[in-house]
Protein backbone atom coordinates (compact mmCIF):
# COMPACT_ATOMS: atom_id res chain seq x y z
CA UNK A 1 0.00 0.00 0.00
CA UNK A 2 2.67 2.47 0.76
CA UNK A 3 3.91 2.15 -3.04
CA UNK A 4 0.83 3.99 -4.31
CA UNK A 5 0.89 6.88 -1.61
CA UNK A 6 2.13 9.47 -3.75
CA UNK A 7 -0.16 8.68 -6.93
CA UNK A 8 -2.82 8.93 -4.18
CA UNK A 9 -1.61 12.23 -2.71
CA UNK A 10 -1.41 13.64 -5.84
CA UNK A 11 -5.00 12.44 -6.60
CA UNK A 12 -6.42 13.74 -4.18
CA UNK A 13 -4.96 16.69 -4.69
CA UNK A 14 -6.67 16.71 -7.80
CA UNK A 15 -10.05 15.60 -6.78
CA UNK A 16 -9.76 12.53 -8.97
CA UNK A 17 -12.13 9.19 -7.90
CA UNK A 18 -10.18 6.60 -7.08
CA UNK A 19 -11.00 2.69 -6.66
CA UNK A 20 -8.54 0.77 -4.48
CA UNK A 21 -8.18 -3.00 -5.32
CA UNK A 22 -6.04 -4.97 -1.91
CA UNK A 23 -5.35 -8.24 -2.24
CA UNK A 24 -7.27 -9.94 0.57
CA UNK A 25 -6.70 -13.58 -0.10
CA UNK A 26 -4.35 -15.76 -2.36
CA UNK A 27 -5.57 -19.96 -2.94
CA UNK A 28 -2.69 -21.78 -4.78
CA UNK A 29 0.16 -20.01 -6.15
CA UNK A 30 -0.03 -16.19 -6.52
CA UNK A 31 2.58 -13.34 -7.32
CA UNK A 32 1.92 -10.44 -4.63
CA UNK A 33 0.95 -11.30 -0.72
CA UNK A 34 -2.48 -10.14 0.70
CA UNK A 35 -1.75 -6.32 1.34
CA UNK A 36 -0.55 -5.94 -2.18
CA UNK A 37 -2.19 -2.82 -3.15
CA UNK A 38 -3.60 -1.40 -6.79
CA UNK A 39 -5.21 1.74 -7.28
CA UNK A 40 -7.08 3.45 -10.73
CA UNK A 41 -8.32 6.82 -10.98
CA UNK A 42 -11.62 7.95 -13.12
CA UNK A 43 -9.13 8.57 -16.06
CA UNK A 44 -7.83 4.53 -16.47
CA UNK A 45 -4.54 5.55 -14.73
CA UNK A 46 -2.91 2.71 -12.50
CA UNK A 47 -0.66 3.15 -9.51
CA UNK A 48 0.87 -0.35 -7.47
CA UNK A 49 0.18 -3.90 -8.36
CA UNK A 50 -1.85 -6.54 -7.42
CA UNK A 51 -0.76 -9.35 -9.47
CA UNK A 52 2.60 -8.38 -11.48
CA UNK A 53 0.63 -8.55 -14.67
CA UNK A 54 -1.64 -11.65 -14.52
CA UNK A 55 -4.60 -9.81 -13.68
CA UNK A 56 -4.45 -6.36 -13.99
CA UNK A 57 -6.15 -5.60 -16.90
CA UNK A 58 -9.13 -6.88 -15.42
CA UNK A 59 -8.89 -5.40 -12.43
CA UNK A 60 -9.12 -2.13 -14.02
CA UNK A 61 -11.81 -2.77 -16.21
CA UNK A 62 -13.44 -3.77 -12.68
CA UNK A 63 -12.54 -0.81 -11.18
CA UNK A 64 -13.97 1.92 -13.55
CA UNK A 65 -17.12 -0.07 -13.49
CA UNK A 66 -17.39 0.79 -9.99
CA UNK A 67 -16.96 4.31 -10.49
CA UNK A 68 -19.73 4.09 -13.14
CA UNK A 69 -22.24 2.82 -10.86
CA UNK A 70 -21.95 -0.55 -12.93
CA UNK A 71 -20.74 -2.84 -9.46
CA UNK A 72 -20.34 -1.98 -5.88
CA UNK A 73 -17.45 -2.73 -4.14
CA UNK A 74 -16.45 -5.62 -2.48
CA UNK A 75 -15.03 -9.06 -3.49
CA UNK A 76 -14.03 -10.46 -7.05
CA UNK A 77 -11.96 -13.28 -7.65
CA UNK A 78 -9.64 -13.74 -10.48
CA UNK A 79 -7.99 -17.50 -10.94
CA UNK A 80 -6.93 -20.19 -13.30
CA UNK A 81 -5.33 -23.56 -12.51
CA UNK A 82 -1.26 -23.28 -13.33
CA UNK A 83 -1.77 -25.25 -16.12
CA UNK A 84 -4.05 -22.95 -17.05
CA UNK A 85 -2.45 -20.01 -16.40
CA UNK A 86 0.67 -21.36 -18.38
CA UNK A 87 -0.87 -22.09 -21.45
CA UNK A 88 -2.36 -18.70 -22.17
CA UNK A 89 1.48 -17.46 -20.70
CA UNK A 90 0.94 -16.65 -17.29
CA UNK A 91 3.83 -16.86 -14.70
CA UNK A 92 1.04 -17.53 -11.87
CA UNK A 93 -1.48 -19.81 -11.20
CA UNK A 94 -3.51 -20.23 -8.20
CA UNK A 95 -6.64 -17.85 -7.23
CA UNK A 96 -6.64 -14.48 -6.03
CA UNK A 97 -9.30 -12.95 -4.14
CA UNK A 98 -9.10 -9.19 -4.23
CA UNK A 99 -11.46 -6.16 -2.28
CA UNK A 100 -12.03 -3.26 -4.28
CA UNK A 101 -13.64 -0.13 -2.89
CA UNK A 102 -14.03 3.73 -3.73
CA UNK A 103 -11.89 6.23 -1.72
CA UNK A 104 -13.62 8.61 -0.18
CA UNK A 105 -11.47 12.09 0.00
């Protein structure tokens, strides 16, 4: 979380909406620890990681559908068995379980 500090500062600063995606739970194998911390302001842009690449693309898509009033926040799970996750070129496998919720400045 303290990675994405600054993007958050600045941010705020700017009165941007924010979503914050932590990682709360990992099944399997899984690249970051629960803590790991991702966060995507109303214009797409991406601070921190939650899954060094396996996931993230979906987790913004996730995100700005929060701050459209498409979702509420809360749990979503990403996962694929590691044979799964190898074939479409994945370095991880395993399931992540991941709590996104709106900032509120």
């Amino acid at each position: 979380m303290l990675e994405i500090l600054d993007d958050l500062d600045r941010w705020q600063r700017s009165s941007k909406r924010v979503v914050v995606a932590r990682v709360v739970d990992i099944e399997g194998s899984g690249p970051r620890d629960p803590g790991a911390a991702m966060a995507v302001n109303e214009d797409g842009e991406v601070a921190g990681s939650v899954s060094g690449g396996c996931v993230e693309g979906a987790v913004v898509g996730e995100a700005l559908q929060l701050l459209e009033g498409e979702r509420g926040a809360g749990v979503v799970t990403f996962g694929f068995s590691d044979d799964e996750a190898f074939a479409v070129g994945l370095t991880c496998g395993g399931t992540i379980h991941l709590f996104l919720e709106e900032l509120n400045w």
